[in-house]
C-alpha atoms as a PDB file:
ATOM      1  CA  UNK A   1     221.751 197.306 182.657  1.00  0.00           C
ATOM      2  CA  UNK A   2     221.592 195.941 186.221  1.00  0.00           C
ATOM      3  CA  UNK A   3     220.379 192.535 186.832  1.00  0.00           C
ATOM      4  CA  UNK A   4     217.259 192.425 188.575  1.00  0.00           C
ATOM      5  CA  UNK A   5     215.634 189.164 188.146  1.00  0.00           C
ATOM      6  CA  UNK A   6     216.870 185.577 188.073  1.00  0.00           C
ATOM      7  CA  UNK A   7     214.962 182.983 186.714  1.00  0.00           C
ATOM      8  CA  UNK A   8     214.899 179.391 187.624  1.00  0.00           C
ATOM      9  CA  UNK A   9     214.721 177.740 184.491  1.00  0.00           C
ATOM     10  CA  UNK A  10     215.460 179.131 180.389  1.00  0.00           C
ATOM     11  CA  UNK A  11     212.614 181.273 179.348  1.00  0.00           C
ATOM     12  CA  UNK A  12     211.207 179.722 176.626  1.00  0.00           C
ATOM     13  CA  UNK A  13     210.735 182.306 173.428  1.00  0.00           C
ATOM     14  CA  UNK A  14     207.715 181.302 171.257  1.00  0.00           C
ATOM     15  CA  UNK A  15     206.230 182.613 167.990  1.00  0.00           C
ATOM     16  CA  UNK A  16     202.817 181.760 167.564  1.00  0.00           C
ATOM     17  CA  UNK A  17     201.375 181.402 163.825  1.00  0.00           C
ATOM     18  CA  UNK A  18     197.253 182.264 164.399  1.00  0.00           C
ATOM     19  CA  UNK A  19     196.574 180.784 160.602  1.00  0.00           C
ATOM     20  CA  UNK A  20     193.304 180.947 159.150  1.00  0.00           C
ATOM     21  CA  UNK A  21     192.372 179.636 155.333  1.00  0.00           C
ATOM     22  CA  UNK A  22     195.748 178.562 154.985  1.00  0.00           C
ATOM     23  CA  UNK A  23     197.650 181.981 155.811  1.00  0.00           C
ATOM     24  CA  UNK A  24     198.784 183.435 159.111  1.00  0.00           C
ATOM     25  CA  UNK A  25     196.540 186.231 160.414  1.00  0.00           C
ATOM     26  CA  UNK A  26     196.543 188.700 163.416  1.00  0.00           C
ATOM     27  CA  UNK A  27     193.423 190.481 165.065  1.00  0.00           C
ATOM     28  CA  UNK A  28     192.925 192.761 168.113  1.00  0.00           C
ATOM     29  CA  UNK A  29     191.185 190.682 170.837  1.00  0.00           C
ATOM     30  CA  UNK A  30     190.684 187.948 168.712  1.00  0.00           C
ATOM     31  CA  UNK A  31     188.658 190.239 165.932  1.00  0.00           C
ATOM     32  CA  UNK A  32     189.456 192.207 162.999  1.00  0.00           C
ATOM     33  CA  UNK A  33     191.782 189.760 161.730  1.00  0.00           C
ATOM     34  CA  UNK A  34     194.719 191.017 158.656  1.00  0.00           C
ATOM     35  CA  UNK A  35     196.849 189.086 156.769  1.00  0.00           C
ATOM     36  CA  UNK A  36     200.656 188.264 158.251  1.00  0.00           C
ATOM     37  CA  UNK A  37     202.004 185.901 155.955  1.00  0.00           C
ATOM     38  CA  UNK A  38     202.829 182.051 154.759  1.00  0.00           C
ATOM     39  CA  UNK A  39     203.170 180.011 157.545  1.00  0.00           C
ATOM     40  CA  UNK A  40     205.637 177.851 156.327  1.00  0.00           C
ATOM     41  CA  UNK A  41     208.137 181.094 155.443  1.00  0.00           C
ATOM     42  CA  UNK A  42     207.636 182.842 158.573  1.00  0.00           C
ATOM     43  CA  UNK A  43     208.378 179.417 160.408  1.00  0.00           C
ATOM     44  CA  UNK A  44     211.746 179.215 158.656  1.00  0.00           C
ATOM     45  CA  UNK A  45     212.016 182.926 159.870  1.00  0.00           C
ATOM     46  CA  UNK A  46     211.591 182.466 163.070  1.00  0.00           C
ATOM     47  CA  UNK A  47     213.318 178.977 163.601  1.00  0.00           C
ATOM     48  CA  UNK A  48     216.656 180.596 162.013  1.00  0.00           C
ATOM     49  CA  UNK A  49     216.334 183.624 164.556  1.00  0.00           C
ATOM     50  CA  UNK A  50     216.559 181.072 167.439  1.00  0.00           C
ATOM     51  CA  UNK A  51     212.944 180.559 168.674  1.00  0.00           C
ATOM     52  CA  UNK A  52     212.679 178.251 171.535  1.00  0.00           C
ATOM     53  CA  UNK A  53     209.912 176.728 169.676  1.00  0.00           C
ATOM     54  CA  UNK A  54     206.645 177.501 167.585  1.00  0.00           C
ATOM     55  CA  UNK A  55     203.004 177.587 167.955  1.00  0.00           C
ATOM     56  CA  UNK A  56     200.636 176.977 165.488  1.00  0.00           C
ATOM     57  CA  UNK A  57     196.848 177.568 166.063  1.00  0.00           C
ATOM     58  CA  UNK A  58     193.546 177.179 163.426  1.00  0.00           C
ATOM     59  CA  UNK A  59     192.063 179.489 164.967  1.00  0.00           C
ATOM     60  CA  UNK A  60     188.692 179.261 162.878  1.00  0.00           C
ATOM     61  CA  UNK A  61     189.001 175.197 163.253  1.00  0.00           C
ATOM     62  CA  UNK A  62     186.692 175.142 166.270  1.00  0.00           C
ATOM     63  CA  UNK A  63     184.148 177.407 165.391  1.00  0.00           C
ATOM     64  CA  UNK A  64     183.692 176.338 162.065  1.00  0.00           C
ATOM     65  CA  UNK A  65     183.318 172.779 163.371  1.00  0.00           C
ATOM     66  CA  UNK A  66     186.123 171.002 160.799  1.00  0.00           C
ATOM     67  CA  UNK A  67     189.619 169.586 162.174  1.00  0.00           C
ATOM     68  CA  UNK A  68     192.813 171.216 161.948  1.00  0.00           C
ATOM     69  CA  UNK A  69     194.941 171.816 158.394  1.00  0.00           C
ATOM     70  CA  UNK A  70     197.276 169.128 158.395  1.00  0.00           C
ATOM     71  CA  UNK A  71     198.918 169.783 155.164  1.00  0.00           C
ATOM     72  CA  UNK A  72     199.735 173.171 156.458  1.00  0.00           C
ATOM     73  CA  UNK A  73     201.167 171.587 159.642  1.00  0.00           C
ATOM     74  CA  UNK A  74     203.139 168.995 157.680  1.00  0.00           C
ATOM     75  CA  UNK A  75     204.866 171.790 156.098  1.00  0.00           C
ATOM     76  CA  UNK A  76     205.561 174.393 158.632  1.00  0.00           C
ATOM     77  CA  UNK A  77     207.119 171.105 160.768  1.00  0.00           C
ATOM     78  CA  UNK A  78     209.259 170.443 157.900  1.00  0.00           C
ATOM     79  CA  UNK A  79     210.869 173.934 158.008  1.00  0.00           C
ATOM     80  CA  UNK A  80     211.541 174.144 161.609  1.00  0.00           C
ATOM     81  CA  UNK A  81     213.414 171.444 163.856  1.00  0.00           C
ATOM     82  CA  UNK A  82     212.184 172.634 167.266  1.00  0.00           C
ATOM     83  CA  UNK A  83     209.466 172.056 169.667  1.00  0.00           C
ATOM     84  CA  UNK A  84     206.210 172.726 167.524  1.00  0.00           C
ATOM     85  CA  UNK A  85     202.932 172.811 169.310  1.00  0.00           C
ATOM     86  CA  UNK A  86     199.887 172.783 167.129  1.00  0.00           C
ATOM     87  CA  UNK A  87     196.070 173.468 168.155  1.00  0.00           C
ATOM     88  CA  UNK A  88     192.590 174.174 166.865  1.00  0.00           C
ATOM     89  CA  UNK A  89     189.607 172.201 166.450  1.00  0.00           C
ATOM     90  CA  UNK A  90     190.778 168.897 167.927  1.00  0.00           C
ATOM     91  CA  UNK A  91     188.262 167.008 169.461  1.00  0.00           C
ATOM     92  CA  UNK A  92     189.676 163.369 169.955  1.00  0.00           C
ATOM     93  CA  UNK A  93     192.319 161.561 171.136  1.00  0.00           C
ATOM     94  CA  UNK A  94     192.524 160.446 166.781  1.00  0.00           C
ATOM     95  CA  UNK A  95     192.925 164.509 166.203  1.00  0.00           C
ATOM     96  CA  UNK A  96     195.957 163.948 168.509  1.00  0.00           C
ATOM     97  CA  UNK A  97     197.346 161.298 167.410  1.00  0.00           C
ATOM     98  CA  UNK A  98     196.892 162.647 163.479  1.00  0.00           C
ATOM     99  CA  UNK A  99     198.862 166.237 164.419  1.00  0.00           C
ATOM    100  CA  UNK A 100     201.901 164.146 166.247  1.00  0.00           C
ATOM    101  CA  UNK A 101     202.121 161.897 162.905  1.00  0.00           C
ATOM    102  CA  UNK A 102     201.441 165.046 161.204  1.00  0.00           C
ATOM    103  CA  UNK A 103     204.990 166.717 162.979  1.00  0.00           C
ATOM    104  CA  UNK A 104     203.899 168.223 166.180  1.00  0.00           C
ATOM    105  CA  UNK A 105     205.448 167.406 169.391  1.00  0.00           C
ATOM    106  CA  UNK A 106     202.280 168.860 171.419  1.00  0.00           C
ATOM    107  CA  UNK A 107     199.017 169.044 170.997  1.00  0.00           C
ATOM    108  CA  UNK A 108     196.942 172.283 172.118  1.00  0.00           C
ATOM    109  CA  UNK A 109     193.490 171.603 173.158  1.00  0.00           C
ATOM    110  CA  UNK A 110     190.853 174.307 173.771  1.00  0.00           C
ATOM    111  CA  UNK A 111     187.499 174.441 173.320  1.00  0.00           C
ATOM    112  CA  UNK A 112     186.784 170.204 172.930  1.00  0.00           C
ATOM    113  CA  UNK A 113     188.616 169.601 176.707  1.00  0.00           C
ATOM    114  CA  UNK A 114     186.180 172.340 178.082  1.00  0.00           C
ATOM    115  CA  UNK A 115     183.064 170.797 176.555  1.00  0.00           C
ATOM    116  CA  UNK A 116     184.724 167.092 177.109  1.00  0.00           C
ATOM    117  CA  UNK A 117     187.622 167.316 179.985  1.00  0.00           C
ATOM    118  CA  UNK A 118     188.386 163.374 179.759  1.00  0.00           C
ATOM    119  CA  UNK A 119     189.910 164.269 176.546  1.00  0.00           C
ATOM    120  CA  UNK A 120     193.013 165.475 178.586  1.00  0.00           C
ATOM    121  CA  UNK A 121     193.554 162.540 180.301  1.00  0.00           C
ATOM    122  CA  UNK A 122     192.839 160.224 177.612  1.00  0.00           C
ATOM    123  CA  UNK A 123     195.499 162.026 175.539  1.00  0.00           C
ATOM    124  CA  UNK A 124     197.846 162.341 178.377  1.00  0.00           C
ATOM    125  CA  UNK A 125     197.292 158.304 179.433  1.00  0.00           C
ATOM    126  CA  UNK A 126     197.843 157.262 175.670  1.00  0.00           C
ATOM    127  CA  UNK A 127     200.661 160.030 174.318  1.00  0.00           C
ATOM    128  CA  UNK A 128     201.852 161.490 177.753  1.00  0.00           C
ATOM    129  CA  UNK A 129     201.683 164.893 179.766  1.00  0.00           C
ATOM    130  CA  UNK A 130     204.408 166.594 177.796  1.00  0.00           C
ATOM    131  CA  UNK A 131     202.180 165.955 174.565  1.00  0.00           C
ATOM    132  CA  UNK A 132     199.374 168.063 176.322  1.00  0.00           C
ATOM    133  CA  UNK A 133     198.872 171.764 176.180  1.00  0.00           C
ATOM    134  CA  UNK A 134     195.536 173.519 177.666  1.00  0.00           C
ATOM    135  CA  UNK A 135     194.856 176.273 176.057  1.00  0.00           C
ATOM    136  CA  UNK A 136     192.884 178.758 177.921  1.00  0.00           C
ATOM    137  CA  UNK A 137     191.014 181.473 176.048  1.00  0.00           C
ATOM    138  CA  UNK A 138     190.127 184.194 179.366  1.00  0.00           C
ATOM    139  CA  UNK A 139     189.070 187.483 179.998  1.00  0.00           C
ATOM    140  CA  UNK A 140     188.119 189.371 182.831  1.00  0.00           C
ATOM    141  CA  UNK A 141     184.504 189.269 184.001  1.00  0.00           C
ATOM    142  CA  UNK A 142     183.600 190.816 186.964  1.00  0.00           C
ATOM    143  CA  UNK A 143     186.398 190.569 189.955  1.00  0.00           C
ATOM    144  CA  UNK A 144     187.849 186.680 187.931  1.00  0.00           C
ATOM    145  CA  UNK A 145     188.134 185.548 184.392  1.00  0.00           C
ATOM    146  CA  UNK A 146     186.405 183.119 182.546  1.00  0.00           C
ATOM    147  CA  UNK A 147     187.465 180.350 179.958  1.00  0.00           C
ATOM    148  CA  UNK A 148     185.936 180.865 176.402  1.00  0.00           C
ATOM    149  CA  UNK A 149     185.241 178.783 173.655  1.00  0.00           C
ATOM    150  CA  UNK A 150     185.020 178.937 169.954  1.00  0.00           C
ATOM    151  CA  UNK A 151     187.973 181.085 169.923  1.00  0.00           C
ATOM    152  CA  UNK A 152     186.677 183.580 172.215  1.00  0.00           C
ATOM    153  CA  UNK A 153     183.154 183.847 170.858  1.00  0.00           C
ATOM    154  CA  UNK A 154     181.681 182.078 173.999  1.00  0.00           C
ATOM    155  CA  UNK A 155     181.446 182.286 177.429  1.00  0.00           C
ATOM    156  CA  UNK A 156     181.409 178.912 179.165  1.00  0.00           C
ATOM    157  CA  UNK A 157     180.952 180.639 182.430  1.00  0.00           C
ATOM    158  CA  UNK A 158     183.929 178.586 184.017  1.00  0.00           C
ATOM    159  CA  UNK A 159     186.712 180.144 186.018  1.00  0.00           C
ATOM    160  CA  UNK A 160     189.995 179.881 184.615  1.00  0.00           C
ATOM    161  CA  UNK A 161     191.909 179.465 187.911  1.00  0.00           C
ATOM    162  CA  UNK A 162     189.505 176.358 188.594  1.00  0.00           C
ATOM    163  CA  UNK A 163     189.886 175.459 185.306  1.00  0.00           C
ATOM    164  CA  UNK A 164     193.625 175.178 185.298  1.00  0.00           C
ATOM    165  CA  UNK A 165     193.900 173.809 188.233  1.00  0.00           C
ATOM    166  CA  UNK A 166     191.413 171.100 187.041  1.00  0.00           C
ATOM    167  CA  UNK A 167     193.844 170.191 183.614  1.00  0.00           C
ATOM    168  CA  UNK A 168     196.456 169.813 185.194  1.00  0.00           C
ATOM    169  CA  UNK A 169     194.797 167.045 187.284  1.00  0.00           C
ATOM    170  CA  UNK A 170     193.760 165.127 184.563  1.00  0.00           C
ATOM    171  CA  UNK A 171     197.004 165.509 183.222  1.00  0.00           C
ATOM    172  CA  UNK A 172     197.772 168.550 180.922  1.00  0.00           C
ATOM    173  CA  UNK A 173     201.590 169.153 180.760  1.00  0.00           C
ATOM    174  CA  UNK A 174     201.443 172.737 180.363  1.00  0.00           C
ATOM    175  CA  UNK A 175     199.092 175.463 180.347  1.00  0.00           C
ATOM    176  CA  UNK A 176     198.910 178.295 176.922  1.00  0.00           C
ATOM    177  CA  UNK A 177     197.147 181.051 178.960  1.00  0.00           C
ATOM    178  CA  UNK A 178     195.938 183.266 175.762  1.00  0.00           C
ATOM    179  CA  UNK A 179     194.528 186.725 177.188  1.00  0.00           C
ATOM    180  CA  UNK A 180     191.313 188.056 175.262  1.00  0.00           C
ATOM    181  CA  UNK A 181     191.351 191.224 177.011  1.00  0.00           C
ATOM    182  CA  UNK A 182     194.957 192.005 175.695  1.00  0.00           C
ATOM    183  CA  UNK A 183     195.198 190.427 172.152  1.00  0.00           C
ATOM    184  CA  UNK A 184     196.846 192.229 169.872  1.00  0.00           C
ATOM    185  CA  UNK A 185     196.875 195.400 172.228  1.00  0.00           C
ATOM    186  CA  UNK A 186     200.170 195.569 172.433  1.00  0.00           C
ATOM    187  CA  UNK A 187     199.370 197.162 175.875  1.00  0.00           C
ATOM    188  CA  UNK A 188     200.957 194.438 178.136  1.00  0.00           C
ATOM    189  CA  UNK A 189     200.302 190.652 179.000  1.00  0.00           C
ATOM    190  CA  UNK A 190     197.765 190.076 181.974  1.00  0.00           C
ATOM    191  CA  UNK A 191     199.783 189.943 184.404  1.00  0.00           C
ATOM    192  CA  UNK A 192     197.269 189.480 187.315  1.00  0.00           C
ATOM    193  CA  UNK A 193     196.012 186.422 185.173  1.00  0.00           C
ATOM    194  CA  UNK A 194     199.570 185.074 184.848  1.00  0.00           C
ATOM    195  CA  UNK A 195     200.851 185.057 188.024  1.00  0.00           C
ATOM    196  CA  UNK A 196     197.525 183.801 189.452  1.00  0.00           C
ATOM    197  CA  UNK A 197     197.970 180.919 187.321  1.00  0.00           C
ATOM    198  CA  UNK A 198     201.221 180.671 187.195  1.00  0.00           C
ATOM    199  CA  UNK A 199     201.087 180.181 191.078  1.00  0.00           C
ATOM    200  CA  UNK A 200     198.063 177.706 191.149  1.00  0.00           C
ATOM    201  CA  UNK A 201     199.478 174.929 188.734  1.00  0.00           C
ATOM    202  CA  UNK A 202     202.592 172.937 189.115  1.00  0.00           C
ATOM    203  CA  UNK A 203     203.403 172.693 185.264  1.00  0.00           C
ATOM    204  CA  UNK A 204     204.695 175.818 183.113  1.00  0.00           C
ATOM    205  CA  UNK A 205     202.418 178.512 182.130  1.00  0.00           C
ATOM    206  CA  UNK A 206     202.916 180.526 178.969  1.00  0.00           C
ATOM    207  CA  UNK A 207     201.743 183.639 178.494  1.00  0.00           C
ATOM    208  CA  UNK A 208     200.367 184.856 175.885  1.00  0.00           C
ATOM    209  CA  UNK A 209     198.320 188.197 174.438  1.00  0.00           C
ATOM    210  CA  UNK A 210     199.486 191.839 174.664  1.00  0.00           C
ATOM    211  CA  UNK A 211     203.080 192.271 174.217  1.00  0.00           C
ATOM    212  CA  UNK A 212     204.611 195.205 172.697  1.00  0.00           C
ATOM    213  CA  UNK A 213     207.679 195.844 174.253  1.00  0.00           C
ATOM    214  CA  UNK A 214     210.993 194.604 175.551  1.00  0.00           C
ATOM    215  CA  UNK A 215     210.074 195.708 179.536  1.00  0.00           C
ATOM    216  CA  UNK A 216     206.646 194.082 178.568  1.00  0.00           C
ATOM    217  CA  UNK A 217     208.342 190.917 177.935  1.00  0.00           C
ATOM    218  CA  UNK A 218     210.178 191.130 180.831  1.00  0.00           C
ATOM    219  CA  UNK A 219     207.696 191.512 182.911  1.00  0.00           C
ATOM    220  CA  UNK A 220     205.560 188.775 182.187  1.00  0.00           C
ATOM    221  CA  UNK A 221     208.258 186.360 183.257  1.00  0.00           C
ATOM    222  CA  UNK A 222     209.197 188.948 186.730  1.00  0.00           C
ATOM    223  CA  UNK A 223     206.094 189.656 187.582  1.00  0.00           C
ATOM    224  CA  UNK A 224     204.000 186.747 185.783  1.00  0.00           C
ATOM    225  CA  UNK A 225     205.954 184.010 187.008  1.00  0.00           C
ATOM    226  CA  UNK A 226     205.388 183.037 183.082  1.00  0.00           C
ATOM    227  CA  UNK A 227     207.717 180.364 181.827  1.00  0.00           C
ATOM    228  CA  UNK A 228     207.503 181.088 178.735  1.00  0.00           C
ATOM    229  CA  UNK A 229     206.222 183.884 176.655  1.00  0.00           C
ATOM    230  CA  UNK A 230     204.136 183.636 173.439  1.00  0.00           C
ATOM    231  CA  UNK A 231     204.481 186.174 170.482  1.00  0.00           C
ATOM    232  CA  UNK A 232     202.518 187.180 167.056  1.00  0.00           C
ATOM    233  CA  UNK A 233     202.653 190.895 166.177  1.00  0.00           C
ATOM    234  CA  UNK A 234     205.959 192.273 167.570  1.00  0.00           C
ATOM    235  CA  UNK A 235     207.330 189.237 165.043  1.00  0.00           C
ATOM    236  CA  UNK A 236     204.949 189.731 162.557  1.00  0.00           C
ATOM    237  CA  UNK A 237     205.586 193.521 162.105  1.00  0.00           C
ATOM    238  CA  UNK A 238     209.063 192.679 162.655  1.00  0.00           C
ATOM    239  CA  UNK A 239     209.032 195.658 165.336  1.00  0.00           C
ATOM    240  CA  UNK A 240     211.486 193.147 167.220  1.00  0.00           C
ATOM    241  CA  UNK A 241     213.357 189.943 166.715  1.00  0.00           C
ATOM    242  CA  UNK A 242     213.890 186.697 168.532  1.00  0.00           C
ATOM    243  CA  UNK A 243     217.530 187.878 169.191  1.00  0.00           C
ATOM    244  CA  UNK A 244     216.443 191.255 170.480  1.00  0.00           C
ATOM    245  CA  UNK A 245     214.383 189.641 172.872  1.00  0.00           C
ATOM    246  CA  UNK A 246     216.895 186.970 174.160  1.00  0.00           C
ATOM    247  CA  UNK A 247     219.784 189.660 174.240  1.00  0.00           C
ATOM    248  CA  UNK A 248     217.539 192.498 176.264  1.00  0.00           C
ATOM    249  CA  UNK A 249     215.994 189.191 178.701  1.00  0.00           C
ATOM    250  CA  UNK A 250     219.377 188.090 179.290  1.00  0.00           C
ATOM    251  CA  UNK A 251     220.923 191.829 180.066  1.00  0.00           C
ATOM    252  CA  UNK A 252     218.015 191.794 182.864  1.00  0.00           C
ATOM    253  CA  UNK A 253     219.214 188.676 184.436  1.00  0.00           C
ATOM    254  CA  UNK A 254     216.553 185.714 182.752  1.00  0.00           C
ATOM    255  CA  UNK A 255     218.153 182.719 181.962  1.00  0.00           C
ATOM    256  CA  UNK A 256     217.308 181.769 178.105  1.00  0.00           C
ATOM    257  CA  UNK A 257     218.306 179.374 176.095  1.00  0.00           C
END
């Protein structure tokens, strides 16, 4: 296969666990959610496959107003001994600090830094940048997209570029650009949305929502300017593995780890 796109820096590969109740769950645009598995097992899984790192998100935390499941993230950390980023339902800069005691290296925050945005510098000022991940729940209205809360059950009106752009001011390290629209398609990431984003911010976008292919993989990074890419159902459904991935990424010129 001919090389046909170089990438600056190692493409990260990221599993994301969407847990609910305790298990791991996946839905089509954020609805009609079906049970995927233990967290903890499919963590083990996926660290001894090579994943770059791991994302774990309560995805019902927000909406039904309680914190995050620590217990669950103490023991998907202690199966896995890479980067583990963990959001949903923090609100404070104490919800921080209890999921980095808990075992995660970053904190995801969604729905609290919309409705409070000095909650992103607060946490970046007391635990640093690196520690803080926006995550951006958008979808297409109109001719732009707009950031939703409540895992995608509301529409805070707000424009995601301006949004972004805004985060990463007050000091969010990275941006987890989740794509309503293409959730659990398996139809293709956003890639408008990406590379928009990707080429507003200065800090690493991941993209996530939609993949279900090796080319569509690919071209989130070429044409998305992603980062990094996020991934639930292609893993899930074990239609592809880590090393798949890595091996096809790397045959197309992307530098991974």
């Amino acid at each position: 296969m001919d090389n046909e796109f170089k990438s600056p820096l190692a493409v990260r590969i990221i599993p994301c666990l969407d847990v609910d109740a305790g298990r791991v769950v996946k839905g089509v645009k954020f609805k009609g959610l079906k049970d995927a598995g233990d967290p903890a097992e499919l963590a083990r899984v996926y660290y001894m496959q090579g994943a770059d790192e791991l994302t774990f998100l309560d995805i019902g935390a927000s909406h039904e107003n309680r914190t995050t499941m620590v217990e669950t993230v103490e023991l998907v950390s202690r199966e896995v001994f890479i980067p583990l980023t963990v959001g949903g339902g923090v609100r404070t800069v104490d919800d921080i600090r209890v999921l980095l005691n808990a075992g995660a290296d970053k904190v995801a925050v969604c729905t609290a830094a919309l409705k409070t945005p000095a909650l992103i510098s607060m946490g970046a000022e007391q635990f640093g940048s690196q520690c803080i991940v926006l995550s951006i729940d958008a979808k297409r209205c109109g001719s732009s997209w707009h950031a939703f809360t409540e895992g995608g059950r509301n529409d805070t009106g707000r424009d995601v570029l301006e949004w972004a752009e805004e985060a990463v001011r007050l000091g969010a390290g990275e941006i987890l650009l989740n794509s309503i629209d293409k959730d659990g398609t398996g139809h293709g990431y956003d890639l408008e949305l990406t590379k928009k984003v990707s080429e507003s911010v200065g800090v690493p976008v991941i993209a996530s929502g939609g993949a279900g292919s090796l080319e569509q993989i690919y071209e989130a990074v070429s044409l998305g300017r992603a980062e990094a890419v996020l991934l639930a159902s292609l893993l899930h459904l074990k239609e592809l593995s880590i090393i798949e991935i890595k091996e096809y990424l790397s045959a197309r010129g992307v530098n991974v780890r």
